[in-house]
Protein backbone atom coordinates (compact mmCIF):
# COMPACT_ATOMS: atom_id res chain seq x y z
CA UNK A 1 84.09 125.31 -63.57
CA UNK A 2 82.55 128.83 -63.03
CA UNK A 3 78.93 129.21 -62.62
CA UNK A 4 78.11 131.84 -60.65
CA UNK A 5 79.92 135.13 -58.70
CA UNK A 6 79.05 137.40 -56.22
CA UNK A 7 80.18 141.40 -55.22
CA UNK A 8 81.71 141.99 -52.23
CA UNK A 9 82.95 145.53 -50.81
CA UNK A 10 87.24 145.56 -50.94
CA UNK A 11 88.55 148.80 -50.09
CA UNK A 12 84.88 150.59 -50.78
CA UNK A 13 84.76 149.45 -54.28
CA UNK A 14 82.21 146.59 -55.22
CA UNK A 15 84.28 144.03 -57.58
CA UNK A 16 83.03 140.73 -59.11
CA UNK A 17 84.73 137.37 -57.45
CA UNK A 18 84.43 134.18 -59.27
CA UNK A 19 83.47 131.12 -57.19
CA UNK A 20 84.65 127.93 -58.50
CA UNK A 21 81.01 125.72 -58.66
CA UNK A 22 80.60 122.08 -56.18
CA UNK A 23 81.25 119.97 -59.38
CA UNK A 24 83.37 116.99 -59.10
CA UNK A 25 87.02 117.86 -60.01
CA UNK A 26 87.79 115.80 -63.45
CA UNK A 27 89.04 112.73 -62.09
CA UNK A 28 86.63 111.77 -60.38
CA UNK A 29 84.47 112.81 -63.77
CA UNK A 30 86.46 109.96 -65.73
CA UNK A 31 86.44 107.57 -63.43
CA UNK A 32 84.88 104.14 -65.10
CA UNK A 33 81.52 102.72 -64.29
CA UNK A 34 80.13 99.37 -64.83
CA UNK A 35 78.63 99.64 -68.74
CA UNK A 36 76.27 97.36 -69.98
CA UNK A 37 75.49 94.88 -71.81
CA UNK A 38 75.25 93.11 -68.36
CA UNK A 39 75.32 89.88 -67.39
CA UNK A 40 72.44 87.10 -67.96
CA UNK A 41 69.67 87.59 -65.70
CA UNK A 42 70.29 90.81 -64.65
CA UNK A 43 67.41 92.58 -62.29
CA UNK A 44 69.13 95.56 -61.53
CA UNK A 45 69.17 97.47 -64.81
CA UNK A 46 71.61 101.20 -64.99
CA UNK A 47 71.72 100.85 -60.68
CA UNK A 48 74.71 98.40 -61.73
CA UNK A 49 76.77 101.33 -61.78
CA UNK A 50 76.62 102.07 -58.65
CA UNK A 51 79.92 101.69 -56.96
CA UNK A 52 83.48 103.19 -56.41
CA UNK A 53 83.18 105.75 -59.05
CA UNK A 54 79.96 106.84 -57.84
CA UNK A 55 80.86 107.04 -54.48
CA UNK A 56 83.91 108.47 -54.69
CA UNK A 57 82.08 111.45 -57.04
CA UNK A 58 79.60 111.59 -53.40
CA UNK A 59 82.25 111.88 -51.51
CA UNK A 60 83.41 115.12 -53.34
CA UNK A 61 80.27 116.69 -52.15
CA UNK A 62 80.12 115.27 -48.62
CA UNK A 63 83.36 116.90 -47.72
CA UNK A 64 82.73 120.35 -49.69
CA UNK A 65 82.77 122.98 -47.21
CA UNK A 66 79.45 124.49 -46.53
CA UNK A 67 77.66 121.21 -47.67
CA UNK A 68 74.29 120.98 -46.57
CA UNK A 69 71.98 118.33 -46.60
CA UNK A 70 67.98 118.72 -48.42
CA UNK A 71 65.32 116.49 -47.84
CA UNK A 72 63.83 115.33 -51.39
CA UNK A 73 60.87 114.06 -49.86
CA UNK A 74 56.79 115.68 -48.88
CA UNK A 75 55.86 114.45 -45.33
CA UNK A 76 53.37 111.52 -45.44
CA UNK A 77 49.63 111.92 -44.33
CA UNK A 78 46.54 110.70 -44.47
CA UNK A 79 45.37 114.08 -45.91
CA UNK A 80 48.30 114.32 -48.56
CA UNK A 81 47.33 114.25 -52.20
CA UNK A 82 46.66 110.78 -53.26
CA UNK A 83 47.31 108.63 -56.52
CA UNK A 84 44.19 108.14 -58.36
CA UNK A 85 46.01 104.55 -59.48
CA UNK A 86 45.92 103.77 -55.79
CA UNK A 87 43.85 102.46 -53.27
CA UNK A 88 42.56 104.94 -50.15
CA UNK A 89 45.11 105.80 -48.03
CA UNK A 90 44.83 105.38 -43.95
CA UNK A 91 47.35 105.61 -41.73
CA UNK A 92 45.30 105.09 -38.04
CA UNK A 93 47.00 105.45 -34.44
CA UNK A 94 46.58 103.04 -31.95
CA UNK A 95 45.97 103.62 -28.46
CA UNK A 96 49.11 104.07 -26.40
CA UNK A 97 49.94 99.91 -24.91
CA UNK A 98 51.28 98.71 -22.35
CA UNK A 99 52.68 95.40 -21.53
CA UNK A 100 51.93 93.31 -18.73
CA UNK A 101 54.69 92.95 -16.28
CA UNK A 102 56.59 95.58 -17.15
CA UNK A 103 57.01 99.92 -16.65
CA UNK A 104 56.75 99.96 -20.76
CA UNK A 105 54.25 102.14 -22.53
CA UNK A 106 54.12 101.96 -26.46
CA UNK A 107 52.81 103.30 -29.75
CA UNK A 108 52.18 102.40 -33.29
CA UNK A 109 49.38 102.46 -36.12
CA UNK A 110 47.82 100.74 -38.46
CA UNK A 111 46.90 100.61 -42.15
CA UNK A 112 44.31 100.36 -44.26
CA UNK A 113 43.69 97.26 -46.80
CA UNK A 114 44.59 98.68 -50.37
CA UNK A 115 46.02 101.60 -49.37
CA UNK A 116 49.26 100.87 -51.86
CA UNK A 117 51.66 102.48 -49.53
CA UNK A 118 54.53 101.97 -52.60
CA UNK A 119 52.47 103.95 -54.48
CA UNK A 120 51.66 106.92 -52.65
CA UNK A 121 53.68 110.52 -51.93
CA UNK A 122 56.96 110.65 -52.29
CA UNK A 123 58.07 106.80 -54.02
CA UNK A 124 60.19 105.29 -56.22
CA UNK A 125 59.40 102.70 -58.95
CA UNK A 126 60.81 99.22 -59.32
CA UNK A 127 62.20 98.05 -62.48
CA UNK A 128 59.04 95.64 -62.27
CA UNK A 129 56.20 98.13 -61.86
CA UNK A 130 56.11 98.28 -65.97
CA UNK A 131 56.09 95.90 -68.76
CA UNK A 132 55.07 95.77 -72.11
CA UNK A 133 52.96 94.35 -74.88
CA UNK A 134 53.99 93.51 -78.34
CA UNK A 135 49.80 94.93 -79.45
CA UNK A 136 47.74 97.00 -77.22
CA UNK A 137 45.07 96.47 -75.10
CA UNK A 138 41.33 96.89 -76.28
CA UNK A 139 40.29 96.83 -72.25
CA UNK A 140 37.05 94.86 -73.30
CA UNK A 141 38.74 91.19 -73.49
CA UNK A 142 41.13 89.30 -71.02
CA UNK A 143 44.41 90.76 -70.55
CA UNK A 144 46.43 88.23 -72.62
CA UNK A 145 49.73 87.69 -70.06
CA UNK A 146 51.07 85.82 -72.48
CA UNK A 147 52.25 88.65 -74.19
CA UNK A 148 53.86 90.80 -71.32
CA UNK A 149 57.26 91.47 -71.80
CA UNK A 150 59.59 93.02 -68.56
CA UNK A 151 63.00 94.71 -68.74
CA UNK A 152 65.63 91.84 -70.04
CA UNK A 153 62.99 89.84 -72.03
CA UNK A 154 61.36 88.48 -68.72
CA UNK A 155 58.31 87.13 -69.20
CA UNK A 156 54.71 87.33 -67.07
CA UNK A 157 55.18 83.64 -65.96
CA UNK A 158 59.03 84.73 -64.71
CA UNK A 159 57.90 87.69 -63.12
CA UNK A 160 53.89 87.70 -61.44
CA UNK A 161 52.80 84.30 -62.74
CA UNK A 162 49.33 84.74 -60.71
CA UNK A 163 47.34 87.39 -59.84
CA UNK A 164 48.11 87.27 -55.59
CA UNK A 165 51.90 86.65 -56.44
CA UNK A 166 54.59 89.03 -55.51
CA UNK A 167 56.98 89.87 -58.50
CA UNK A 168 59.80 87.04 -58.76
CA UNK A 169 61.84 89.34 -60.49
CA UNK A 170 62.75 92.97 -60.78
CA UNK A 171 61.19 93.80 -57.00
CA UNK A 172 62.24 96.70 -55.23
CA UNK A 173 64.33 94.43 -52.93
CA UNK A 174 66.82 94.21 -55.80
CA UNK A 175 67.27 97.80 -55.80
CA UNK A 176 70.70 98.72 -54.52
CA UNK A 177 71.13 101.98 -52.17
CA UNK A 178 71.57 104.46 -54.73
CA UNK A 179 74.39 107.08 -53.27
CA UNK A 180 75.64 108.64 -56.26
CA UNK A 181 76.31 112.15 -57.68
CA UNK A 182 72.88 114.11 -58.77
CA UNK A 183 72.28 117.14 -61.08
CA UNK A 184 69.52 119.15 -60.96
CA UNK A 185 67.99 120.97 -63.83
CA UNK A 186 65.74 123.96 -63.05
CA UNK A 187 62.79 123.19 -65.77
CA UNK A 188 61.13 126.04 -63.53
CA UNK A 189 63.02 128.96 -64.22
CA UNK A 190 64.64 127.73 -67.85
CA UNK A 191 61.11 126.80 -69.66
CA UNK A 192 58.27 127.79 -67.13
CA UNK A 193 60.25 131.96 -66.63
CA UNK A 194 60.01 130.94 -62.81
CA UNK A 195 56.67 129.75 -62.91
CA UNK A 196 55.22 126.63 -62.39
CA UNK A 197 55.42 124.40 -66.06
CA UNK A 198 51.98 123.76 -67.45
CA UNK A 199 50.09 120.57 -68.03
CA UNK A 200 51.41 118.57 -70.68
CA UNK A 201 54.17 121.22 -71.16
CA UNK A 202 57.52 118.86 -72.22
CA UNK A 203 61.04 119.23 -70.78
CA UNK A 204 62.56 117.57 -73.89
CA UNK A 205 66.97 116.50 -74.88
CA UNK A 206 67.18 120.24 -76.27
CA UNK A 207 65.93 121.86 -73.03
CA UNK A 208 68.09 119.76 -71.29
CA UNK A 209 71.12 120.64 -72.88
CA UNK A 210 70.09 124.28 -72.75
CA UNK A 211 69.23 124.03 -68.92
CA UNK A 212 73.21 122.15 -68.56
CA UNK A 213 74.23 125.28 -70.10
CA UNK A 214 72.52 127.85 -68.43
CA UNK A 215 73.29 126.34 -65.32
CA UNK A 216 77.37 126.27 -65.91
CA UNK A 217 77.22 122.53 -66.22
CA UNK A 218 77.58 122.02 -70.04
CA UNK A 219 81.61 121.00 -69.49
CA UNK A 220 80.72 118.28 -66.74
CA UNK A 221 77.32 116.94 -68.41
CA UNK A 222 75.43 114.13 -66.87
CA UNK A 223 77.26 111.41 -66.38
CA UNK A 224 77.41 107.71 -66.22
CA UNK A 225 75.68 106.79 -62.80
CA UNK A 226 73.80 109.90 -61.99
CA UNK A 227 70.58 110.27 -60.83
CA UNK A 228 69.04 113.45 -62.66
CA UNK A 229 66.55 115.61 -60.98
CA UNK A 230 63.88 118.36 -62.84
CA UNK A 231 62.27 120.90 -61.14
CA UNK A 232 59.37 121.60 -63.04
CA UNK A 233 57.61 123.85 -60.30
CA UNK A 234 54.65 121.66 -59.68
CA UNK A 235 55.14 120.40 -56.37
CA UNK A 236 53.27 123.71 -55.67
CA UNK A 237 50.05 122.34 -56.02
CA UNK A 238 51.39 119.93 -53.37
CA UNK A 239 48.92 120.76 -50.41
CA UNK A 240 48.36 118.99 -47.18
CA UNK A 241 45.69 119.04 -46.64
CA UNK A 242 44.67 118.65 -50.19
CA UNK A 243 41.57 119.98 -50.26
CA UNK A 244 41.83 121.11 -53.97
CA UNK A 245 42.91 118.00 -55.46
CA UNK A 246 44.17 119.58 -58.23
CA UNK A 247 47.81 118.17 -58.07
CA UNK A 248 47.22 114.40 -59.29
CA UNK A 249 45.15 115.56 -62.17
CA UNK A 250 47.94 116.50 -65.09
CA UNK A 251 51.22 117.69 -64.72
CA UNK A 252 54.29 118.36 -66.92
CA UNK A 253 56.69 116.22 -67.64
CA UNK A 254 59.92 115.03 -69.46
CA UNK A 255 59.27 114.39 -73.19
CA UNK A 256 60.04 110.83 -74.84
CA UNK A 257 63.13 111.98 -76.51
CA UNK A 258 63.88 113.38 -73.41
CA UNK A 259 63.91 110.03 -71.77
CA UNK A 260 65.43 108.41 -74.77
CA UNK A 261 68.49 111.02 -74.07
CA UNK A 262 69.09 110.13 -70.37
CA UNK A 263 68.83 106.77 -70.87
CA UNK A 264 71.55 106.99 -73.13
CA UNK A 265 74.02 108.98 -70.90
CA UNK A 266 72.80 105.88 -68.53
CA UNK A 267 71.82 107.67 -65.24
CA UNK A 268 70.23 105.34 -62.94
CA UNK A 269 67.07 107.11 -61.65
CA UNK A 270 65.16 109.95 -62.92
CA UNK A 271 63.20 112.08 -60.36
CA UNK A 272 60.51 115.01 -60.84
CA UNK A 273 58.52 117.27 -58.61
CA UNK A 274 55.30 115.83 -60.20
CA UNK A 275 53.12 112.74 -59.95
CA UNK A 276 53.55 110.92 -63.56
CA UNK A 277 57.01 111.80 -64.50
CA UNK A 278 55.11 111.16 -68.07
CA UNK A 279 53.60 114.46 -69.00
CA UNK A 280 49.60 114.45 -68.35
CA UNK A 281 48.08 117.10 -70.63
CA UNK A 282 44.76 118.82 -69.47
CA UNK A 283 41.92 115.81 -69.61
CA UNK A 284 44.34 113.02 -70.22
CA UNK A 285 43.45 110.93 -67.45
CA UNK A 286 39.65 111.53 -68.66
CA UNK A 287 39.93 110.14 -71.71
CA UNK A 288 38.97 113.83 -73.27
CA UNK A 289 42.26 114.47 -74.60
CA UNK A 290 45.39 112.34 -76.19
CA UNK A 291 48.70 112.02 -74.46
CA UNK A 292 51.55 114.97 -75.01
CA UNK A 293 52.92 115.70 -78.35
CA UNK A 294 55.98 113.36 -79.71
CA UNK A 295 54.52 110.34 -77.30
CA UNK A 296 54.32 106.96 -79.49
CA UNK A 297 51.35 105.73 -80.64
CA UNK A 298 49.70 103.04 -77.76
CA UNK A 299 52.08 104.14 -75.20
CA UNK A 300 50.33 107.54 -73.36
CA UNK A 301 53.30 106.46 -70.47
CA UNK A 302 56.12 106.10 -72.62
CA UNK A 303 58.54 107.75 -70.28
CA UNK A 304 57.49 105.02 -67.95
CA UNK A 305 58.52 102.35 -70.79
CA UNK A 306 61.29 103.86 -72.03
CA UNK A 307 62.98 103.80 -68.64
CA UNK A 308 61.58 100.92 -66.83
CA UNK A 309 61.18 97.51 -69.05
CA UNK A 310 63.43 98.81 -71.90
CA UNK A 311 66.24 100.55 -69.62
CA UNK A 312 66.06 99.53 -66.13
CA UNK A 313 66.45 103.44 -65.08
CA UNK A 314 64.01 103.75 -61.82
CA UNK A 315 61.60 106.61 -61.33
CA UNK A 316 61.12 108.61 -58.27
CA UNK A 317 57.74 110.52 -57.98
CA UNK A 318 56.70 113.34 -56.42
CA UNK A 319 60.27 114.39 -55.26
CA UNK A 320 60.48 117.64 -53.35
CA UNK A 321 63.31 119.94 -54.87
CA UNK A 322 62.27 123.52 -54.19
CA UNK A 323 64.98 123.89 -51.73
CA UNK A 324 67.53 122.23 -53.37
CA UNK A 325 66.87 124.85 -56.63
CA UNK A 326 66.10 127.75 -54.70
CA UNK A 327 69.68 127.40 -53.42
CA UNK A 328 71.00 126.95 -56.66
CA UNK A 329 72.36 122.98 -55.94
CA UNK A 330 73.28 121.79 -59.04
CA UNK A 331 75.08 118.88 -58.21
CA UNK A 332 75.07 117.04 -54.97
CA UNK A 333 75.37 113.81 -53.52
CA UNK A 334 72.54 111.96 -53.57
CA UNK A 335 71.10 108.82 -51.23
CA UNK A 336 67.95 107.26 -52.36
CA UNK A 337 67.40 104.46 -50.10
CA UNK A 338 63.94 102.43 -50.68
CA UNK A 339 62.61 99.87 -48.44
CA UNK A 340 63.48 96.24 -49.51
CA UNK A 341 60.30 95.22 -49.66
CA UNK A 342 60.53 91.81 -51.06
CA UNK A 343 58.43 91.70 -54.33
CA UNK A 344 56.96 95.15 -54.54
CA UNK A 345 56.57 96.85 -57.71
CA UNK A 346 57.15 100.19 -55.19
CA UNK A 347 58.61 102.10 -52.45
CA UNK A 348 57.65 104.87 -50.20
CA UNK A 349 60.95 107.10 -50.53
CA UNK A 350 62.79 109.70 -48.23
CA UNK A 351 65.51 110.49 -50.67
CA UNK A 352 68.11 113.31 -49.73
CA UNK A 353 70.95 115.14 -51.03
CA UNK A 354 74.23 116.85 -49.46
CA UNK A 355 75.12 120.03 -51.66
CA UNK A 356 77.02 123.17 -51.28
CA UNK A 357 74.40 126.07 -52.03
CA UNK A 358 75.23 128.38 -54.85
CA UNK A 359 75.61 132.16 -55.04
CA UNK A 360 73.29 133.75 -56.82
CA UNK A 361 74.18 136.35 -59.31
CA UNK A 362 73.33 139.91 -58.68
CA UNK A 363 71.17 142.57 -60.65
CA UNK A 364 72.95 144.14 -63.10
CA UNK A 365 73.61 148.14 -62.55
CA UNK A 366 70.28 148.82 -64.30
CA UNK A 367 68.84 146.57 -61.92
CA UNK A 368 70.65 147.74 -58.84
CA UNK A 369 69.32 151.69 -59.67
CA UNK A 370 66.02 150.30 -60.02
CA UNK A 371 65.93 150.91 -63.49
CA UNK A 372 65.25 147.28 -64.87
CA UNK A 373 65.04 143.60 -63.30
């Protein structure tokens, strides 16, 4: 598949040479994953297809010459932007140690109580972190838990069945590694004309076909098993220090029928550069305006719905892809490996992804003389 070409000088003339694009060759396209319904009890939700056919579509990329590997993830700090869902967030050094008897000197740190660690920078969700209710909420009396309802009909008593319990089902500990093939889609440059998207601004199933297209990628597609990325352009509000705190407060995001569309071509984790996933318009989080156009009614997170308790597809928040679409990766092999923390609802997340980087195209002759862009 052709994507992209670049001019070289042969014999002093400047000619056009077609590179063939890092996409998986079609056999490894067809190969078969796992396809659901799955079996009774299942906790693991679309990460079932994770396997042979997704490794062997990683290994294509691994072994591409010129493959190069991104980090997907901010740094943590104490001084990063922080989750207004979450607790404060202190990570404090300890003095250097020694230990008696012995020509050993050691360091480590400490954290603060609340601090939600799963919750914070760079994460993924677990299948558990959402549920639903068959009426909403009023917030004035009791939450009724009788009425919770996880991903494959699980109820409250089967999952948290008191408040100080871990979740008995559909913790991040039954996450599998996810190391599978990855598309990104440059939301940036295709809706935001290489700015940053605006607040509440939707990346919906027609953008995403456009942005497969524009990209070269409309013959592959997404496929069974991959984990899709969108680079919306907001991870540049992401300041450390974040002395603006501007970056938690709305964001862009991927539209319900948006959601509704990737969880039918079954990818097993969804990943944006902001903080919700869910779009956040301007005064959302107030309570001074209503959630993003197309949302359903009672459901202001209903990307977080969609994918989690109706579709087991896991989120990852606050990925960093800059790099990755700066250099024109469009498919790569991805690792996203959380921590198996037994019973969290979260996981702080260094994912990464091995690509070859693309060529981007030149000016045309207008542009070259200076006479357009």
């Amino acid at each position: 598949m052709i994507n992209s070409f670049r001019w070289i000088v042969f014999l002093g003339l400047a000619c056009p040479v077609f590179l063939v694009a890092a996409v998986e060759p079609v056999k490894l396209q067809r190969l078969k994953t796992p396809s659901p319904p799955w079996p009774q009890g299942d906790e693991r939700g679309m990460a079932n297809q994770i396997g042979p056919a997704t490794w062997a579509r990683c290994a294509f990329h691994l072994a591409s010459p010129g493959a190069k590997v991104y980090e997907l993830s901010h740094p943590r700090s104490n001084a990063m932007p922080l989750s207004p869902f979450a607790g404060p967030y202190t990570v404090k050094p300890k003095p250097t140690a020694g230990i008696p008897g012995t020509a050993h000197a050691f360091n480590s740190e400490t954290m603060n109580e609340g601090m939600e660690y799963g919750q914070q920078g760079t994460q993924m969700d677990a299948i558990g972190h959402f549920a639903a209710r068959a009426q909403p909420w009023d917030g004035k009396a009791p939450l009724d838990e009788q009425k919770i309802v996880y991903y494959g009909g699980y109820t409250q008593q089967e999952v948290k069945p008191s408040a100080d319990s871990p979740l008995l089902k559909l913790g991040m500990e039954k996450a599998p590694p996810i190391v599978t093939s990855a598309v990104l889609l440059d939301a940036r440059a295709q809706l935001g004309g290489g700015q940053p998207m605006k607040p509440g601004e939707l990346v919906t199933a027609k953008d995403i076909a456009a942005m497969l297209k524009a990209q070269g990628l409309a013959g592959r597609g997404i496929l069974p098993g991959d984990v899709v990325y969108i680079y919306t352009g907001w991870s540049d509000y992401w300041r450390d220090p974040d002395t603006e705190k501007f970056y938690y407060t709305k964001a862009p995001g991927l539209s319900y029928d948006g959601a509704k569309y990737l969880g039918d071509k079954r990818i097993v984790a969804i990943g944006l550069d902001t903080p919700f996933i869910d779009p956040v318009p301007e005064g959302m989080l107030q309570g001074k305006a209503g959630p993003a156009a197309g949302t359903p009614p009672n459901l202001p997170f209903a990307v977080h719905h969609h994918m989690l308790s109706q579709m087991g597809i896991h989120h990852i928040e606050n990925a960093k892809l800059d790099e990755l679409a700066r250099e024109k990766v469009w498919t790569s092999c991805t690792m996203v490996l959380p921590l198996l923390e037994k019973g969290a609802a979260g996981s702080a997340l260094r994912p990464v992804a091995y690509g070859v980087p693309g060529v981007p195209q030149p000016r045309s002759a207008a542009g070259r003389s200076g006479k357009g862009q």
